[in-house]
PDB file of N, CA and C in Angstrom:
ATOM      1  N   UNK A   1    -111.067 183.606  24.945  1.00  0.00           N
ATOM      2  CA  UNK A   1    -111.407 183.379  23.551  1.00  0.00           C
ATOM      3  C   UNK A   1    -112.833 182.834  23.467  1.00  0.00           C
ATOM      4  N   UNK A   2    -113.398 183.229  22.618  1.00  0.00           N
ATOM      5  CA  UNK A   2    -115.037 183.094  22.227  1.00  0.00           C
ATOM      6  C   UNK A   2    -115.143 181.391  21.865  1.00  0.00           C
ATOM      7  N   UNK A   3    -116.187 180.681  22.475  1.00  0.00           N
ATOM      8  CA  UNK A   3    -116.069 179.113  22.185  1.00  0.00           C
ATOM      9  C   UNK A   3    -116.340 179.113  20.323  1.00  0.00           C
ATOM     10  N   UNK A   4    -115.725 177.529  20.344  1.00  0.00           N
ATOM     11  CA  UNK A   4    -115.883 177.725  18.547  1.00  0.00           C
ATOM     12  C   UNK A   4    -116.630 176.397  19.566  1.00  0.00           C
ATOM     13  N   UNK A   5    -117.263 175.808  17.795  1.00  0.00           N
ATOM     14  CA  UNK A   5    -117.979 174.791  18.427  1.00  0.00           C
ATOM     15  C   UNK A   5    -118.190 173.428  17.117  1.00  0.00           C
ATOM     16  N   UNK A   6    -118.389 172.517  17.436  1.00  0.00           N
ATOM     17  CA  UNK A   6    -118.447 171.028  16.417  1.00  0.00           C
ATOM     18  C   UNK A   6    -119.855 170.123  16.885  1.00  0.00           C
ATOM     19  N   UNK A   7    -120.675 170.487  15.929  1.00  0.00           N
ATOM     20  CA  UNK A   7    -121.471 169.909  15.426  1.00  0.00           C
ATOM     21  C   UNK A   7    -121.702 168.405  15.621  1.00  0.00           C
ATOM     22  N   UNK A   8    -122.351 167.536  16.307  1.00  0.00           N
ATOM     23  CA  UNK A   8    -122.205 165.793  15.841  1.00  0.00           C
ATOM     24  C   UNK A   8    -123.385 165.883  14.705  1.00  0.00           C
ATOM     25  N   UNK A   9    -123.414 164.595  14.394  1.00  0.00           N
ATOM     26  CA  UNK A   9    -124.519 163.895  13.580  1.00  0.00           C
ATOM     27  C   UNK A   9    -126.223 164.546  13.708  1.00  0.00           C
ATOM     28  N   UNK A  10    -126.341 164.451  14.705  1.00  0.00           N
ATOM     29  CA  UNK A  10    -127.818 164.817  15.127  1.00  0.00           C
ATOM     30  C   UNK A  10    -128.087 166.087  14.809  1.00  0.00           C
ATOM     31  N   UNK A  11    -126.919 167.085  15.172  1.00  0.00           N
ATOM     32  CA  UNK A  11    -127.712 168.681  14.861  1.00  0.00           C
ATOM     33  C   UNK A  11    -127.998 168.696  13.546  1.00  0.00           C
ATOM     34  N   UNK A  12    -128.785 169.766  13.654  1.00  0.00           N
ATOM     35  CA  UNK A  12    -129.351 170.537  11.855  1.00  0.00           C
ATOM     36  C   UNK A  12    -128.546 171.387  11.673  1.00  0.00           C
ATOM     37  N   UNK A  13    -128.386 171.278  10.373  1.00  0.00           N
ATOM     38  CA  UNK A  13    -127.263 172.024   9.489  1.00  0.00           C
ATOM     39  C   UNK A  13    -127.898 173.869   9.728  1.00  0.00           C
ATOM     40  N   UNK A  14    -128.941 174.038   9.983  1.00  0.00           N
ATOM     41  CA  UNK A  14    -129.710 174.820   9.855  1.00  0.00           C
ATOM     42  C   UNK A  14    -129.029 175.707  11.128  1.00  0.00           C
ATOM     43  N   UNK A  15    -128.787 174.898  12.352  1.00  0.00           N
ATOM     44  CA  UNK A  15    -128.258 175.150  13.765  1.00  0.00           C
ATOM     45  C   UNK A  15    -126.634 176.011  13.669  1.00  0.00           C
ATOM     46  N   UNK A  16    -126.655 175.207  12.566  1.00  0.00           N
ATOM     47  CA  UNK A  16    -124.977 175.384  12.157  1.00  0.00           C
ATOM     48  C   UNK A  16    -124.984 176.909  11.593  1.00  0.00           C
ATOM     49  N   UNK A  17    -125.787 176.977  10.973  1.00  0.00           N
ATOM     50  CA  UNK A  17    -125.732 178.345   9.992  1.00  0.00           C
ATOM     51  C   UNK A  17    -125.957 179.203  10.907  1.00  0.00           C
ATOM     52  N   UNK A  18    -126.954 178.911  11.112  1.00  0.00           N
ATOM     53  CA  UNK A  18    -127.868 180.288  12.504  1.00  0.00           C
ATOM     54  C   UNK A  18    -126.155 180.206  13.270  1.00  0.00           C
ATOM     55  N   UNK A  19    -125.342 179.552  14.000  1.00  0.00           N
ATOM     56  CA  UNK A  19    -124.696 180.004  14.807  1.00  0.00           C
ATOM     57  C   UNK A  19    -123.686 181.090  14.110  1.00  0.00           C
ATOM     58  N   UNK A  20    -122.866 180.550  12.742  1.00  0.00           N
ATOM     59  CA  UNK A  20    -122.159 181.487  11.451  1.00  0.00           C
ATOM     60  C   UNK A  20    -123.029 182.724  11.559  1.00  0.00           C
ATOM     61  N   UNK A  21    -123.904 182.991  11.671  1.00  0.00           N
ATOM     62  CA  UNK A  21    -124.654 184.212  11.221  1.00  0.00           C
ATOM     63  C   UNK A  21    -124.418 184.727  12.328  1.00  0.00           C
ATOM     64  N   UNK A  22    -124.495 183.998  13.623  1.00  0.00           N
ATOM     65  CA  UNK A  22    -123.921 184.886  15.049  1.00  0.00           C
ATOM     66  C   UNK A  22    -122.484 185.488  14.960  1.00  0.00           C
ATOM     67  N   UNK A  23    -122.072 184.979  14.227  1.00  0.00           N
ATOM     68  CA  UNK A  23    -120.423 185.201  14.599  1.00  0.00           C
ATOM     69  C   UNK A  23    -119.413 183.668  14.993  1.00  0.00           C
ATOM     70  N   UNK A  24    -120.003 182.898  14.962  1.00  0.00           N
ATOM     71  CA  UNK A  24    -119.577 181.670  15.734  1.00  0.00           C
ATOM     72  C   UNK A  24    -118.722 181.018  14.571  1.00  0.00           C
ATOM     73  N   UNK A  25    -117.678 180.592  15.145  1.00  0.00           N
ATOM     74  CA  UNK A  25    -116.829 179.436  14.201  1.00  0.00           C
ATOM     75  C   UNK A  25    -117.748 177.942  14.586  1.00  0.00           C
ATOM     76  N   UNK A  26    -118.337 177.012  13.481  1.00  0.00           N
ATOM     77  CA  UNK A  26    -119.063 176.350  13.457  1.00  0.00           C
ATOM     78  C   UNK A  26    -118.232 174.954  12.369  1.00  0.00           C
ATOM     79  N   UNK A  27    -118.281 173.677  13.031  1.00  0.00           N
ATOM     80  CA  UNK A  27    -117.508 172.784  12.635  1.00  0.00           C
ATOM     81  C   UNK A  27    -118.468 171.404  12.471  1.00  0.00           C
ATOM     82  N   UNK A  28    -118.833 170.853  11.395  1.00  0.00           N
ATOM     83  CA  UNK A  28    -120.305 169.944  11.176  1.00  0.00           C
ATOM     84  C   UNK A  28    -119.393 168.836  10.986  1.00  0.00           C
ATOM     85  N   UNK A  29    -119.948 167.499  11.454  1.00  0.00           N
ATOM     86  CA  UNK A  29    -118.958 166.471  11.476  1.00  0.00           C
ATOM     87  C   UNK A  29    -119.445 165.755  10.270  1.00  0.00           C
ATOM     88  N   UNK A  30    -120.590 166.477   9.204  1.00  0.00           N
ATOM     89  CA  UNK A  30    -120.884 165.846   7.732  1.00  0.00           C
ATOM     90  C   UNK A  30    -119.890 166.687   6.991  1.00  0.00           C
ATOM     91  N   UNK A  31    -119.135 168.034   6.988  1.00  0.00           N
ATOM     92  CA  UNK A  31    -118.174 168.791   6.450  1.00  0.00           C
ATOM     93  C   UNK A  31    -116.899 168.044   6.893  1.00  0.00           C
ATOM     94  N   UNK A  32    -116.838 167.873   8.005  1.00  0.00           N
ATOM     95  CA  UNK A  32    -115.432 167.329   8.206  1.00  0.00           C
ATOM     96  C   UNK A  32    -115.033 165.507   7.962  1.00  0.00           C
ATOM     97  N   UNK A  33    -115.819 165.594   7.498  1.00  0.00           N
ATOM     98  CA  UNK A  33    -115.736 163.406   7.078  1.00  0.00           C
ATOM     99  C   UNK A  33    -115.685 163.185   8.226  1.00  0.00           C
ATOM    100  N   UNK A  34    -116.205 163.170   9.108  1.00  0.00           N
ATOM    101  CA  UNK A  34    -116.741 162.601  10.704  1.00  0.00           C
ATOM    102  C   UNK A  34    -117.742 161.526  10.556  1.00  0.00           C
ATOM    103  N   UNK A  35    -118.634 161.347   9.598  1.00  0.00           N
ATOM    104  CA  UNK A  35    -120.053 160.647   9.465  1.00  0.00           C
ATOM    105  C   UNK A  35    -119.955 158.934  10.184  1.00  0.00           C
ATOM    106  N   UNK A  36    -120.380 158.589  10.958  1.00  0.00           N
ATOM    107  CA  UNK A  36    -120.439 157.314  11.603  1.00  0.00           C
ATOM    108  C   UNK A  36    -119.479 157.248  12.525  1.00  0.00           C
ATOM    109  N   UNK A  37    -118.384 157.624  12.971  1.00  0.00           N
ATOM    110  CA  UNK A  37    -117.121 157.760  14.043  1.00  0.00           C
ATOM    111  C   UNK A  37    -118.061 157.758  15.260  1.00  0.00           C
ATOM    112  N   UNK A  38    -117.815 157.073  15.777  1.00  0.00           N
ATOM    113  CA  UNK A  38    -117.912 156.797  17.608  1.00  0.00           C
ATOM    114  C   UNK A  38    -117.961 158.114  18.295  1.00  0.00           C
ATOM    115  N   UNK A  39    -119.250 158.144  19.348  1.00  0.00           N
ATOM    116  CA  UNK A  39    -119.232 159.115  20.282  1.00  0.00           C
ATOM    117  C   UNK A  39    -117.617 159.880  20.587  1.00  0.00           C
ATOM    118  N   UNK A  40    -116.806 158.741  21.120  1.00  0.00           N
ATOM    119  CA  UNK A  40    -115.616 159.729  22.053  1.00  0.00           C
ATOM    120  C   UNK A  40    -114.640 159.873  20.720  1.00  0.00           C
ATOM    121  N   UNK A  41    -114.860 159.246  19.553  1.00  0.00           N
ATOM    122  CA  UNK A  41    -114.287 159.612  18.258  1.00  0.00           C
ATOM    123  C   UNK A  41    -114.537 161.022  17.811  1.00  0.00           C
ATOM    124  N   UNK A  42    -115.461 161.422  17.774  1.00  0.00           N
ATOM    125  CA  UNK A  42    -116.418 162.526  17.911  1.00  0.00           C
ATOM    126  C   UNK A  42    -115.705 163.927  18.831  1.00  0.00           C
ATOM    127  N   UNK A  43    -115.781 163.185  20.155  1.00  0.00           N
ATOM    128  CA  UNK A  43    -115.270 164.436  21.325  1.00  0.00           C
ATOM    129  C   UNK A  43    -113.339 164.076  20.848  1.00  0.00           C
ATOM    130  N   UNK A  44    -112.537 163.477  20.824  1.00  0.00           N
ATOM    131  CA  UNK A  44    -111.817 163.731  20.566  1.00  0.00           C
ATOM    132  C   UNK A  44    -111.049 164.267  19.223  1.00  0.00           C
ATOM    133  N   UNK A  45    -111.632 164.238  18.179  1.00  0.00           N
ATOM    134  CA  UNK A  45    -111.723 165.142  17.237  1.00  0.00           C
ATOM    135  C   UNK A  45    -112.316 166.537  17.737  1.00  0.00           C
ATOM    136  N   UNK A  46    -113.379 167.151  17.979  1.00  0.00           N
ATOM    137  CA  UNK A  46    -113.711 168.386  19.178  1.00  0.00           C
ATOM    138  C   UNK A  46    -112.460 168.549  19.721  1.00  0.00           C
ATOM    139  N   UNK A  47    -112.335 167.870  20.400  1.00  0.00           N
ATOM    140  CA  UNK A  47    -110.325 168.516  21.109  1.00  0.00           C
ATOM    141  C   UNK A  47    -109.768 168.880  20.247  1.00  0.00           C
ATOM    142  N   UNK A  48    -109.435 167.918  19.480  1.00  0.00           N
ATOM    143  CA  UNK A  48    -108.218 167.985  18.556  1.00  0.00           C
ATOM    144  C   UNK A  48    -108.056 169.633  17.623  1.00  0.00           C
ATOM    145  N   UNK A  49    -109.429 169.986  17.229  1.00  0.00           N
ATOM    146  CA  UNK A  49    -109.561 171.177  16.869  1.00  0.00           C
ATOM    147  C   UNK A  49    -110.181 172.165  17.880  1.00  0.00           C
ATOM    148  N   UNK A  50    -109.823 172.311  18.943  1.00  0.00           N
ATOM    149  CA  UNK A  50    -109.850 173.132  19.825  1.00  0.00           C
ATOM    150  C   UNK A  50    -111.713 173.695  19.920  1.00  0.00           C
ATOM    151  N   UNK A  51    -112.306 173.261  19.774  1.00  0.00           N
ATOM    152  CA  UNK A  51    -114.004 173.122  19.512  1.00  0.00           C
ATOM    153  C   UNK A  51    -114.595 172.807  20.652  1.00  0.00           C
ATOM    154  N   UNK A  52    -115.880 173.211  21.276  1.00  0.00           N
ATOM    155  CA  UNK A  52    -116.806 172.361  22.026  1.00  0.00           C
ATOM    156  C   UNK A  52    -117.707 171.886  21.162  1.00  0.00           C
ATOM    157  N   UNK A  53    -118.001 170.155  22.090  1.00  0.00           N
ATOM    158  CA  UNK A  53    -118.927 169.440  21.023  1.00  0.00           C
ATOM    159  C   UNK A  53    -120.413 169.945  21.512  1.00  0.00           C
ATOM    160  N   UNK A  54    -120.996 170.222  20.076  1.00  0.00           N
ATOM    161  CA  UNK A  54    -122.805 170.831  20.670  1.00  0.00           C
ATOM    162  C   UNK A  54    -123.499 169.518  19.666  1.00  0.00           C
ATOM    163  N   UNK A  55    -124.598 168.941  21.313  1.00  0.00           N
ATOM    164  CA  UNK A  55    -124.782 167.318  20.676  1.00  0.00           C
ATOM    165  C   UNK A  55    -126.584 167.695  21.472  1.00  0.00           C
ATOM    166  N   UNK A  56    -127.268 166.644  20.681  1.00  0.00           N
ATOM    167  CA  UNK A  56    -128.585 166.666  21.148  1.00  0.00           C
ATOM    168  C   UNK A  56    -128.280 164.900  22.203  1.00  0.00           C
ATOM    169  N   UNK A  57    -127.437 164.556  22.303  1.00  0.00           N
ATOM    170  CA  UNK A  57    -126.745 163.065  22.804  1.00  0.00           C
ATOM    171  C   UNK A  57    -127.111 162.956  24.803  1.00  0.00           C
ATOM    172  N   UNK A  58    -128.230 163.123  24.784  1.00  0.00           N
ATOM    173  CA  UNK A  58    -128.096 163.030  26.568  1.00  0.00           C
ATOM    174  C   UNK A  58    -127.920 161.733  26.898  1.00  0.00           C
ATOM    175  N   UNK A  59    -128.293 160.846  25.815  1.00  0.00           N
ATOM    176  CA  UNK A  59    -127.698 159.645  26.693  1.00  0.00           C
ATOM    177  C   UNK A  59    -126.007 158.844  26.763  1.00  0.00           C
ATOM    178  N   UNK A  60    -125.706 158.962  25.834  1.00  0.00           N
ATOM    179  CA  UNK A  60    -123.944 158.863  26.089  1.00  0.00           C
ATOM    180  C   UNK A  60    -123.209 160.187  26.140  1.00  0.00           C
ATOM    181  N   UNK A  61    -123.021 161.129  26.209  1.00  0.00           N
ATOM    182  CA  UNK A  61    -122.021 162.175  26.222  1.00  0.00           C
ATOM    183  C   UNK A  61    -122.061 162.219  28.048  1.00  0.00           C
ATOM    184  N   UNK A  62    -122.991 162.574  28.550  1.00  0.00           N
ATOM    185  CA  UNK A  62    -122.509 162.637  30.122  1.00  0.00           C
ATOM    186  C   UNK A  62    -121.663 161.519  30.570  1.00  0.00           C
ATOM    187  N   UNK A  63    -122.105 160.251  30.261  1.00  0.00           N
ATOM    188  CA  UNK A  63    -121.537 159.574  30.721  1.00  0.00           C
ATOM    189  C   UNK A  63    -119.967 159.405  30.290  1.00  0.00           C
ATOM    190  N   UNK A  64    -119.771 159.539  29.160  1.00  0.00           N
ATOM    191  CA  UNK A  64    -118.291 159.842  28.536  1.00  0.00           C
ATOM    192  C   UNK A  64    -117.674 160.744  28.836  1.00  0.00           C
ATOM    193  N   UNK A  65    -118.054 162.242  29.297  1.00  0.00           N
ATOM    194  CA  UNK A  65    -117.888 162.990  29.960  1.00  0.00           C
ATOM    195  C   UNK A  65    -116.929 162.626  31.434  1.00  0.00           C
ATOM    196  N   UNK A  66    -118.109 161.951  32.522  1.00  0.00           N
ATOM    197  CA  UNK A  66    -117.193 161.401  33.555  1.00  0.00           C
ATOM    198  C   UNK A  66    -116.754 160.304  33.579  1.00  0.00           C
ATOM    199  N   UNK A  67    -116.685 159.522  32.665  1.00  0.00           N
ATOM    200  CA  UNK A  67    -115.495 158.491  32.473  1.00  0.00           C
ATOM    201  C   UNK A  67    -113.899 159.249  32.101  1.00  0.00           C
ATOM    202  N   UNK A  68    -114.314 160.444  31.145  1.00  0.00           N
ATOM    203  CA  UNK A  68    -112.940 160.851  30.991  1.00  0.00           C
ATOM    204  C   UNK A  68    -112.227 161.617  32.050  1.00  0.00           C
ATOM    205  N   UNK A  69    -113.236 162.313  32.930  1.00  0.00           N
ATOM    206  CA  UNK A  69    -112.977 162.953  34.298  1.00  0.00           C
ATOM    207  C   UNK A  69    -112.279 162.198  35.102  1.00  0.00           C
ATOM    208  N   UNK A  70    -112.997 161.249  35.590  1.00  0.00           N
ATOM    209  CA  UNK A  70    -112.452 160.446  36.382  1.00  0.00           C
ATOM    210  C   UNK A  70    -111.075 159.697  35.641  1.00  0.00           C
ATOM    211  N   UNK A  71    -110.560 159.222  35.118  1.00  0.00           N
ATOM    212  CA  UNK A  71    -109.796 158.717  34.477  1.00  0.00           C
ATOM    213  C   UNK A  71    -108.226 160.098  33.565  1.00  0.00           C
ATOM    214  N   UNK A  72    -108.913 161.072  34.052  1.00  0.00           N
ATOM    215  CA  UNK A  72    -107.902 162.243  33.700  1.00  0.00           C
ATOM    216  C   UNK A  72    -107.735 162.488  32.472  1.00  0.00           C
ATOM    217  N   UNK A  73    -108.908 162.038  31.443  1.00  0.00           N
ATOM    218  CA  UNK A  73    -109.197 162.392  29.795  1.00  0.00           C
ATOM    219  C   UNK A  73    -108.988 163.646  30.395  1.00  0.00           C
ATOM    220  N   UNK A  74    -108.843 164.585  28.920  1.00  0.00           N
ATOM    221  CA  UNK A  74    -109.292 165.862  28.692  1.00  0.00           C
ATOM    222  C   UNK A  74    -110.333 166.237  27.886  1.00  0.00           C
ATOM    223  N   UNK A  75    -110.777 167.111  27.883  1.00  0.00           N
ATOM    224  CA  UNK A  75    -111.541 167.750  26.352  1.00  0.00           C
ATOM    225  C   UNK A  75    -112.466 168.842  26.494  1.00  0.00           C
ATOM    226  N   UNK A  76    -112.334 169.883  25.487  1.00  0.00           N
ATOM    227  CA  UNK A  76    -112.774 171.120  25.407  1.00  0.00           C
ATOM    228  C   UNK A  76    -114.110 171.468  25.587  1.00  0.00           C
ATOM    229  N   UNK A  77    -114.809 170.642  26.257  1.00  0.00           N
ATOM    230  CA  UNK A  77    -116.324 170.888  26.562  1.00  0.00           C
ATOM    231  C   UNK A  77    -117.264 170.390  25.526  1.00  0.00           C
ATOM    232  N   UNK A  78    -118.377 169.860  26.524  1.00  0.00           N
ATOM    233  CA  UNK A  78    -119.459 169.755  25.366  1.00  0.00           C
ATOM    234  C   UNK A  78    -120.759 170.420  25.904  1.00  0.00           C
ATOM    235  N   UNK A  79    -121.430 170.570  25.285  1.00  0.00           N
ATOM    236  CA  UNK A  79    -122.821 171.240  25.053  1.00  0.00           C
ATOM    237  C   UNK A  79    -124.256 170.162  24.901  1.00  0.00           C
ATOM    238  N   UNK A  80    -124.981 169.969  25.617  1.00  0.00           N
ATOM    239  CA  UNK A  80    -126.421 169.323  25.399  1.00  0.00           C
ATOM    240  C   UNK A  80    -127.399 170.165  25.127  1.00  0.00           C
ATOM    241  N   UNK A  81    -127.738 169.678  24.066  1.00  0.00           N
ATOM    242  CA  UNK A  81    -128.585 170.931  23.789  1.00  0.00           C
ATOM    243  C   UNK A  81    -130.324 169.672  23.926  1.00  0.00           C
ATOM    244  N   UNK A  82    -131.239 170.675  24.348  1.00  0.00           N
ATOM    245  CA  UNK A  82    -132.540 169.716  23.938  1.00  0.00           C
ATOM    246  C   UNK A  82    -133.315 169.977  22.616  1.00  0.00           C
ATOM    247  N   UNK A  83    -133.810 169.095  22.272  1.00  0.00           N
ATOM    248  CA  UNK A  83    -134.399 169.360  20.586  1.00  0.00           C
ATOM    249  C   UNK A  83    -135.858 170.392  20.829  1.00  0.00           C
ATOM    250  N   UNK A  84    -135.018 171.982  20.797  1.00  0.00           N
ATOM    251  CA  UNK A  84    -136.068 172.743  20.623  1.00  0.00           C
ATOM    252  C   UNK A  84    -136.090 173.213  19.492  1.00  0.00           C
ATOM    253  N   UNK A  85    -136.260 174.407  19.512  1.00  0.00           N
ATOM    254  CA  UNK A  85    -136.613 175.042  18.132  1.00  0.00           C
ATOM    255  C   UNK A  85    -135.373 175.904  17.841  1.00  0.00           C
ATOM    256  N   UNK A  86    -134.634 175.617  16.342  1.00  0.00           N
ATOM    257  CA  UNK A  86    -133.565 176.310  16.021  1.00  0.00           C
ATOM    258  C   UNK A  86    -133.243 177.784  16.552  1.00  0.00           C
ATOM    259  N   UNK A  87    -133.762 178.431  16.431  1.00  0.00           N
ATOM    260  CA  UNK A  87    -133.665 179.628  17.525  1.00  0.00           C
ATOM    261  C   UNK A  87    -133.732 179.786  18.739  1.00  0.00           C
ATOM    262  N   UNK A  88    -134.092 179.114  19.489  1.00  0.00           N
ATOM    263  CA  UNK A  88    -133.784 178.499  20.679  1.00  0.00           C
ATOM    264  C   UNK A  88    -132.387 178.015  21.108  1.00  0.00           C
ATOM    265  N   UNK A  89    -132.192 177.316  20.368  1.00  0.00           N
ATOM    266  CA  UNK A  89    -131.038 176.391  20.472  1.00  0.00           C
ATOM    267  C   UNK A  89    -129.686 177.597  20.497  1.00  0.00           C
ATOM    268  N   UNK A  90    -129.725 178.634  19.543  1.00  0.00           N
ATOM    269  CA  UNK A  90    -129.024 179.173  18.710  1.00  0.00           C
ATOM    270  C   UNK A  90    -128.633 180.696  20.090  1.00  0.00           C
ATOM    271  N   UNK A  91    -129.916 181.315  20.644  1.00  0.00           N
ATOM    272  CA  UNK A  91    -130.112 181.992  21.786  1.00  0.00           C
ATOM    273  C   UNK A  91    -129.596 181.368  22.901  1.00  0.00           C
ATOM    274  N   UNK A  92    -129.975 180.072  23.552  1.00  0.00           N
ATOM    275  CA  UNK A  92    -129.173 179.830  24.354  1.00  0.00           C
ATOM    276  C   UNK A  92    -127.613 179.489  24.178  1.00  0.00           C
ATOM    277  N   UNK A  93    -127.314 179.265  23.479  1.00  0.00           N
ATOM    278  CA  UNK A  93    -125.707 178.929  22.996  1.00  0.00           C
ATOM    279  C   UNK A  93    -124.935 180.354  22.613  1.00  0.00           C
ATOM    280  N   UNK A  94    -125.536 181.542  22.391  1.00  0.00           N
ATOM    281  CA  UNK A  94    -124.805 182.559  22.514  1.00  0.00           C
ATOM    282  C   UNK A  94    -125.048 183.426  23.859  1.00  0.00           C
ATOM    283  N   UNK A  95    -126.320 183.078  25.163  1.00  0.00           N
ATOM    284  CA  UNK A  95    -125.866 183.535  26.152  1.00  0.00           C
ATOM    285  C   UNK A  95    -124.983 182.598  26.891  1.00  0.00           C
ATOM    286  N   UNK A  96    -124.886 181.199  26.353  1.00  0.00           N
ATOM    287  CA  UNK A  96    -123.552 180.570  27.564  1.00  0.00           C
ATOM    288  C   UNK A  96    -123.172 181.605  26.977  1.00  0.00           C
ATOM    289  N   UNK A  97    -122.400 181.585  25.497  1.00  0.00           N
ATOM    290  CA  UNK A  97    -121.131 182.367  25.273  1.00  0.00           C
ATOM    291  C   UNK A  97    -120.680 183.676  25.530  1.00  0.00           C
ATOM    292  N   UNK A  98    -121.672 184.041  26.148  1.00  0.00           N
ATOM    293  CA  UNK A  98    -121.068 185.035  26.885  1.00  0.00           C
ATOM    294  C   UNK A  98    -120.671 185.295  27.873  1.00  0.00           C
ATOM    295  N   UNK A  99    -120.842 183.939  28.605  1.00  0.00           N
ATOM    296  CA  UNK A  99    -120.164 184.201  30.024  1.00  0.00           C
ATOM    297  C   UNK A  99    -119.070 183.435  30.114  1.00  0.00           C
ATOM    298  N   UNK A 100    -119.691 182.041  29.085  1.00  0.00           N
ATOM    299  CA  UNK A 100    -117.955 181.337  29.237  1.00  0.00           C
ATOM    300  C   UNK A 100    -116.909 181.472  28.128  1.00  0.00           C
ATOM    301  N   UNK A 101    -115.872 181.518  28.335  1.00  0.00           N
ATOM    302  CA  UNK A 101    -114.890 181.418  27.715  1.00  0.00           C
ATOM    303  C   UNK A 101    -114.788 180.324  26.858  1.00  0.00           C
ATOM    304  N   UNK A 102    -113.891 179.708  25.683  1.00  0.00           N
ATOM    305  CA  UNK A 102    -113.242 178.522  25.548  1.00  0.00           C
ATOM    306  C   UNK A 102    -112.662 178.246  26.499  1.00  0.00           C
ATOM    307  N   UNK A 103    -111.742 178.727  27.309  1.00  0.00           N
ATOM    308  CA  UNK A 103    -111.215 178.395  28.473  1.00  0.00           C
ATOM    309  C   UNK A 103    -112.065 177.708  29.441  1.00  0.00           C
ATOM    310  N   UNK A 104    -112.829 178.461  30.092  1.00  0.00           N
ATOM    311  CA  UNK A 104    -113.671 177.788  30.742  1.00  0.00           C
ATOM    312  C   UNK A 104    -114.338 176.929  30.684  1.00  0.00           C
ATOM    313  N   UNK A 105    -114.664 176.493  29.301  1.00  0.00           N
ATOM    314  CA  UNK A 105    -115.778 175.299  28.808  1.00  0.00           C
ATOM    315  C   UNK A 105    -114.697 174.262  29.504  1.00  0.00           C
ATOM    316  N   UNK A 106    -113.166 174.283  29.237  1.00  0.00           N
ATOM    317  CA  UNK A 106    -112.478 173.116  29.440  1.00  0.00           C
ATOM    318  C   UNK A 106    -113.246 172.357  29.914  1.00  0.00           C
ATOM    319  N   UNK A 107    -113.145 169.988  29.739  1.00  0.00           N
ATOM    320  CA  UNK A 107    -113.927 169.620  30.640  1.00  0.00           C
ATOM    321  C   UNK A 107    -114.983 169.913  31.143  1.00  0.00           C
ATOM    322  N   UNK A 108    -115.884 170.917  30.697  1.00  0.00           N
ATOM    323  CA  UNK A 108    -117.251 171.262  31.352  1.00  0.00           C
ATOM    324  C   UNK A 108    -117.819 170.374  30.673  1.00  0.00           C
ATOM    325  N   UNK A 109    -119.323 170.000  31.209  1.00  0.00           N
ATOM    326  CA  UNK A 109    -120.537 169.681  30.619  1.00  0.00           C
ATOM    327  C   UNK A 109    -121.328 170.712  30.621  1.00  0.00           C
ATOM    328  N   UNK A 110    -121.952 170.771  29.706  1.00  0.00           N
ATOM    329  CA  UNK A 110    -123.116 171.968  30.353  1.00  0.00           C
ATOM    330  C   UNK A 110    -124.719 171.559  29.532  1.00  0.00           C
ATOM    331  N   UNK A 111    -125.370 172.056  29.861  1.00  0.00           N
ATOM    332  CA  UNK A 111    -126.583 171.702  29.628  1.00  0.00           C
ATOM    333  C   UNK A 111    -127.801 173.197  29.047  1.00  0.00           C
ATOM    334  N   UNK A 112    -127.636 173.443  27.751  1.00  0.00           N
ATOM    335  CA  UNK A 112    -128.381 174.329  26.627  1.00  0.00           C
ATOM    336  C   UNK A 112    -129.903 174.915  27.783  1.00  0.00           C
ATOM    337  N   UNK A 113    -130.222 173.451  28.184  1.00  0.00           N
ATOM    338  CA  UNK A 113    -131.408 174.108  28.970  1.00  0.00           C
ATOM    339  C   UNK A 113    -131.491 175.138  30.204  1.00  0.00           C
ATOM    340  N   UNK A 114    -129.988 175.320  30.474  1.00  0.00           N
ATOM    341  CA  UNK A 114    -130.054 175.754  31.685  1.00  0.00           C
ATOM    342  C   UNK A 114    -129.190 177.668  31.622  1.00  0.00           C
ATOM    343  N   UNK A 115    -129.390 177.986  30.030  1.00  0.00           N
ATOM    344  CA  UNK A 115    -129.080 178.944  29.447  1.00  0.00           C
ATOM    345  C   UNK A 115    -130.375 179.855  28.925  1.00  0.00           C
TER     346      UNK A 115
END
């Protein structure tokens, strides 16, 4: 199944659209009354609706990441993206998606730059 994906605070709404215009199921945590909720508040809502979280967050999401690893959390993947240019952002996030699955994101980290 094609990743859907959830938005935190930081992305541009703009990011959001461009991905809708790809085809992408796109989930903004200012649409969903998310606004101020805690990082792993954040990724576990992302679970909860079966979503990977796409965050500009390099400094707490990795680390929440392997705290939940280690500790046997779950959660549907997240995405780091770096603050480039909306089309950028938007290009690399539909060649991950083409190689990974939702499935596969499971627990992944992955890193926008390396797409």
């Amino acid at each position: 199944m094609r990743i859907r994906a959830y938005t935190d605070e930081d992305v541009k709404k703009a990011v959001t659209s461009g991905l809708r215009s790809h085809g992408f199921t796109v989930f903004r945590t200012q649409e969903e009354a998310n606004r101020g909720k805690s990082d792993e508040e954040q990724l576990i809502f992302a679970t909860s609706i079966n979503a990977v979280l796409l965050t500009h967050n390099v400094q707490d999401f990795p680390r929440i990441h392997y705290e939940w690893i280690t500790t046997d959390k779950h959660h549907t993947g997240i995405i780091i993206a770096k603050r480039v240019s909306i089309g950028e952002i938007i290009r690399q996030t539909t060649r991950l998606a083409a190689v990974l699955s939702s499935e596969a994101m499971s627990d992944r980290l992955e890193y926008l730059s390396n797409w």
